[in-house]
Protein backbone atom coordinates (compact mmCIF):
# COMPACT_ATOMS: atom_id res chain seq x y z
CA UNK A 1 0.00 0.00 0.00
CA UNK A 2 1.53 3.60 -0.52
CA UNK A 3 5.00 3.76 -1.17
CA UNK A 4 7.49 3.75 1.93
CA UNK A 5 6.68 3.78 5.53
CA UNK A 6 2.87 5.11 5.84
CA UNK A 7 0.57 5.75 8.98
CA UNK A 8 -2.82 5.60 7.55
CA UNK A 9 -5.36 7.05 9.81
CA UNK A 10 -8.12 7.36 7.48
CA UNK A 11 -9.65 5.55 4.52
CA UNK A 12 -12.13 6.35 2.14
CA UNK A 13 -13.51 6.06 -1.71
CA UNK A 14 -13.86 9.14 -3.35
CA UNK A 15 -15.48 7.76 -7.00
CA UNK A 16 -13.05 4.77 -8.23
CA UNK A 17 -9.74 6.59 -5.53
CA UNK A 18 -9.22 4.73 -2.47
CA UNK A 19 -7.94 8.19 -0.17
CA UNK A 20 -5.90 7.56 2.56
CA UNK A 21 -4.96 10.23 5.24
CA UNK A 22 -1.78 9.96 6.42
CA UNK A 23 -1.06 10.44 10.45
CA UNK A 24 2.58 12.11 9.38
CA UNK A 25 1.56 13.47 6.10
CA UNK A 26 -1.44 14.78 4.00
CA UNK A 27 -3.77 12.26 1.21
CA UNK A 28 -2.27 10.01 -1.13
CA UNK A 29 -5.04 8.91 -3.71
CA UNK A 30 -5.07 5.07 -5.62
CA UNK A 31 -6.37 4.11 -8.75
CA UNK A 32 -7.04 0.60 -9.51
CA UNK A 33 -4.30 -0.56 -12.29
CA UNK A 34 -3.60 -4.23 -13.56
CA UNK A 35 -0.51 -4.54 -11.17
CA UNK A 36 -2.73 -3.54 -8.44
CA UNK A 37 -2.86 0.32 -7.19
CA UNK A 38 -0.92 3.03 -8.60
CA UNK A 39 -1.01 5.59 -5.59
CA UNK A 40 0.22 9.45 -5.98
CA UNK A 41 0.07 11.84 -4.06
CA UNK A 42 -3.00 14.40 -3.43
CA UNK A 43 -1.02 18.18 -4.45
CA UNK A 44 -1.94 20.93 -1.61
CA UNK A 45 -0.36 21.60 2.25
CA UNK A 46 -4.69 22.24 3.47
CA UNK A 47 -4.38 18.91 5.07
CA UNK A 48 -2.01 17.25 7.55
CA UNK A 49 -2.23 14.85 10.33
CA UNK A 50 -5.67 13.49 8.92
CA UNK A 51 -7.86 12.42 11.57
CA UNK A 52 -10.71 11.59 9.46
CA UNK A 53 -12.38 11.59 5.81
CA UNK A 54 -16.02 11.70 4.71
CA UNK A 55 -17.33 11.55 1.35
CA UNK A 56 -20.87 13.63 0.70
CA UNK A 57 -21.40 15.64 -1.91
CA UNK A 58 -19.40 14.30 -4.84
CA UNK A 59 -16.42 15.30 -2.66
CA UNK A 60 -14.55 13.94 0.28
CA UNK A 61 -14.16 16.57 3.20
CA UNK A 62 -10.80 15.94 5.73
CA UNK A 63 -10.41 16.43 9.03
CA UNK A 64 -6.71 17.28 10.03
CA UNK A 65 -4.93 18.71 12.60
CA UNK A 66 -4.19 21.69 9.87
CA UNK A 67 -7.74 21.99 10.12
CA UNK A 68 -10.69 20.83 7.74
CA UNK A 69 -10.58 20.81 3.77
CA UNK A 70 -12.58 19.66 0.71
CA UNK A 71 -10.71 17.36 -2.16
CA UNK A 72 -13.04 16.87 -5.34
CA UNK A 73 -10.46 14.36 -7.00
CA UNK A 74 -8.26 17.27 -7.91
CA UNK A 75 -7.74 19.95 -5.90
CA UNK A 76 -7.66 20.31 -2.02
CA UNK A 77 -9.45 23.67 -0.78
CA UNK A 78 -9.20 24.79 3.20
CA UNK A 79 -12.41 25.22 4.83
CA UNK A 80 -12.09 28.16 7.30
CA UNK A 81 -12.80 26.90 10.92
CA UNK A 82 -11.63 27.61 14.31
CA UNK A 83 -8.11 25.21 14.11
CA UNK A 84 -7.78 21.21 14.16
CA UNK A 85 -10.53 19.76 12.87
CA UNK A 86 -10.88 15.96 14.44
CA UNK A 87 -14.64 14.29 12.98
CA UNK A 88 -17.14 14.44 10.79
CA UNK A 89 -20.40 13.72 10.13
CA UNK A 90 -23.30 14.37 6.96
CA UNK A 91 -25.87 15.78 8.07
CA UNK A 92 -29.24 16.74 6.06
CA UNK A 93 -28.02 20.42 5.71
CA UNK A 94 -24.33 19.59 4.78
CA UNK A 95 -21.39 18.60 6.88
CA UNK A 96 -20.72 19.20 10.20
CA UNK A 97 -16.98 19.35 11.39
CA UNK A 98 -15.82 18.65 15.15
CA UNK A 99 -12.80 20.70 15.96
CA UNK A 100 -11.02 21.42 19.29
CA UNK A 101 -13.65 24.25 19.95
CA UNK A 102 -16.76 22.45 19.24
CA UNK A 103 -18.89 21.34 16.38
CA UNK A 104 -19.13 23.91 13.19
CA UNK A 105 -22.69 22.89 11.95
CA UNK A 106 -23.35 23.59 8.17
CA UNK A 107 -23.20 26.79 8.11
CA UNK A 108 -21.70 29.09 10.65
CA UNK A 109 -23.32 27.58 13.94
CA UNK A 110 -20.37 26.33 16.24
CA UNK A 111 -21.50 25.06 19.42
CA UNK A 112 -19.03 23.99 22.48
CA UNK A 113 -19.03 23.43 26.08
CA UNK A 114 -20.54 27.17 26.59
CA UNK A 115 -23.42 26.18 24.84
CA UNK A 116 -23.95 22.70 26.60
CA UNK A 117 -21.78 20.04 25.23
CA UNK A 118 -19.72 18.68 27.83
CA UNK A 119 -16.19 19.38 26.53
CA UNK A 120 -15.05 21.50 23.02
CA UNK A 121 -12.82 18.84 21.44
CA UNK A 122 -15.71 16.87 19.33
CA UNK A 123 -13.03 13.96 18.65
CA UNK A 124 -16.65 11.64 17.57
CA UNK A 125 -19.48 12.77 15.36
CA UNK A 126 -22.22 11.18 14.38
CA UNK A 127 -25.00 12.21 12.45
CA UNK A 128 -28.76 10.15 12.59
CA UNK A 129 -31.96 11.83 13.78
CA UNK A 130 -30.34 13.18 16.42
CA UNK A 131 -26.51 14.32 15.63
CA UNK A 132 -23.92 13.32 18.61
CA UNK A 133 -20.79 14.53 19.92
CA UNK A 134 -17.93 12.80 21.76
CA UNK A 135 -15.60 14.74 23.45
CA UNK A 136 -12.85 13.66 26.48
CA UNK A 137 -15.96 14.32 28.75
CA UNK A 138 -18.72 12.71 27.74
CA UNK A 139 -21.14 12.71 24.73
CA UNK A 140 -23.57 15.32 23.53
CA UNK A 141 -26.90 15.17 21.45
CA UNK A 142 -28.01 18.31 19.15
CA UNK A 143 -31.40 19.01 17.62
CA UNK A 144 -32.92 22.15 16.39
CA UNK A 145 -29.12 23.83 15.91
CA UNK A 146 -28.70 23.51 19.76
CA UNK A 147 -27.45 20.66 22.38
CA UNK A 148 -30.48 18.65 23.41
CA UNK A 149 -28.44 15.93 25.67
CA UNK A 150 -25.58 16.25 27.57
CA UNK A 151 -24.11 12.83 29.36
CA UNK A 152 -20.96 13.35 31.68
CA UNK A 153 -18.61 10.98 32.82
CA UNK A 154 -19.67 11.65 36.28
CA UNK A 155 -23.55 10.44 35.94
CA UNK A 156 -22.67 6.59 35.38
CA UNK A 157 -24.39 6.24 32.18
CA UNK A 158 -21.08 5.82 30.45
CA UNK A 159 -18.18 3.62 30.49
CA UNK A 160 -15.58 5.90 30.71
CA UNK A 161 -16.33 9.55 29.78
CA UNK A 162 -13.64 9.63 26.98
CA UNK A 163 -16.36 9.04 24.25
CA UNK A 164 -13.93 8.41 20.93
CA UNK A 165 -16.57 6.74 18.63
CA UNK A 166 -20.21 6.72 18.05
CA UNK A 167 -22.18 3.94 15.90
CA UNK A 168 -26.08 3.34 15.73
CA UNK A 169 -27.39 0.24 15.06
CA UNK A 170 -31.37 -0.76 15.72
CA UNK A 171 -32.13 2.36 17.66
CA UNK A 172 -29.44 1.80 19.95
CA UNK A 173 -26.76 4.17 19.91
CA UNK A 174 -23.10 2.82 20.70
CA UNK A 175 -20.84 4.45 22.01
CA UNK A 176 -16.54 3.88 21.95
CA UNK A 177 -14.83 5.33 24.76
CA UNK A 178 -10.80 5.60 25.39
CA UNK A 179 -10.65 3.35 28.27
CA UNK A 180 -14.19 1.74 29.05
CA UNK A 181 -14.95 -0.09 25.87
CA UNK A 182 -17.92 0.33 24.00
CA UNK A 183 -21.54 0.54 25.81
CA UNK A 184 -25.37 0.82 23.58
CA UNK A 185 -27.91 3.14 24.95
CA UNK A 186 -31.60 3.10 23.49
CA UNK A 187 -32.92 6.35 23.97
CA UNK A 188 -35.64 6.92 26.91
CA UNK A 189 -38.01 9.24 27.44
């Protein structure tokens, strides 16, 4: 897989291009060949230390700590946001971006801990009826362009309050933390 040492942190398709994000580097891109993948490298300094990728829209957005960015199979534009961008999720309206302040919503909506999620680095996203945040403490819920739900570490509803992945499967909603595992919560109420 690409050439020379690599620390892939993120894969994705973008049309027939595997991307990968690179922990100590930017994207390389692939294109299926008949010796196997012919990788090269993705041209622009928007992205480094990817944390995650998300195709929507015909493009695949990057989370990195140089911030977020947009790739459309050629060139990689910034997206201007608050610093380190660390998740991602589609949402109905667009993509929302978790960075070490909070969650940018589409748009220019960023909520953090002063509006009621319980920490500002969203390291998980996860968008559904209900989009969700993970940060180091605990996991947030936001409807209606504000935060609905807050669970902290504190309450015992959650493994460990290190929330650093969010699935949902059958109305449950699970939830990855650093150091507790993974728990599902149905929703109640």
């Amino acid at each position: 897989l690409p050439p020379g040492p690599a620390h892939v942190t993120a894969l994705a398709w973008l049309g027939s291009d595997l991307v990968a994000g690179l922990f100590d580097g930017g994207l390389v891109a692939a294109q299926a060949a008949d010796s196997g993948l012919r990788w090269r490298e993705v041209p622009g300094t928007a992205a480094w230390g990817v944390n995650a990728l998300l195709p929507a829209g015909g493009a695949l957005y990057v989370a990195s700590l140089r911030g977020a960015a947009r790739f459309d199979g050629r060139r990689l534009t910034p997206i201007e946001g608050p610093g380190a961008a660390f998740s991602l999720a589609a949402t109905t309206d667009g993509v929302a971006i978790g960075y070490g302040q909070g969650v940018l919503l589409p748009g220019t909506r960023l909520l953090s801990a002063f509006h009621g999620l319980p920490g500002n680095q969203a390291v998980a996203l996860l968008s559904d009826d209900m989009p969700c945040v993970g940060t180091p403490s605990g996991l947030g819920a936001i409807a209606d362009r504000r935060v609905r739900i807050r669970v902290g570490g504190g309450e015992g509803r959650l493994p460990h309050p290190w929330v650093t992945a969010l699935a949902v499967s059958g109305g449950a909603l699970y939830v990855g933390s650093y150091a507790g595992g993974i728990v599902g919560r149905r929703a109640s109420g």
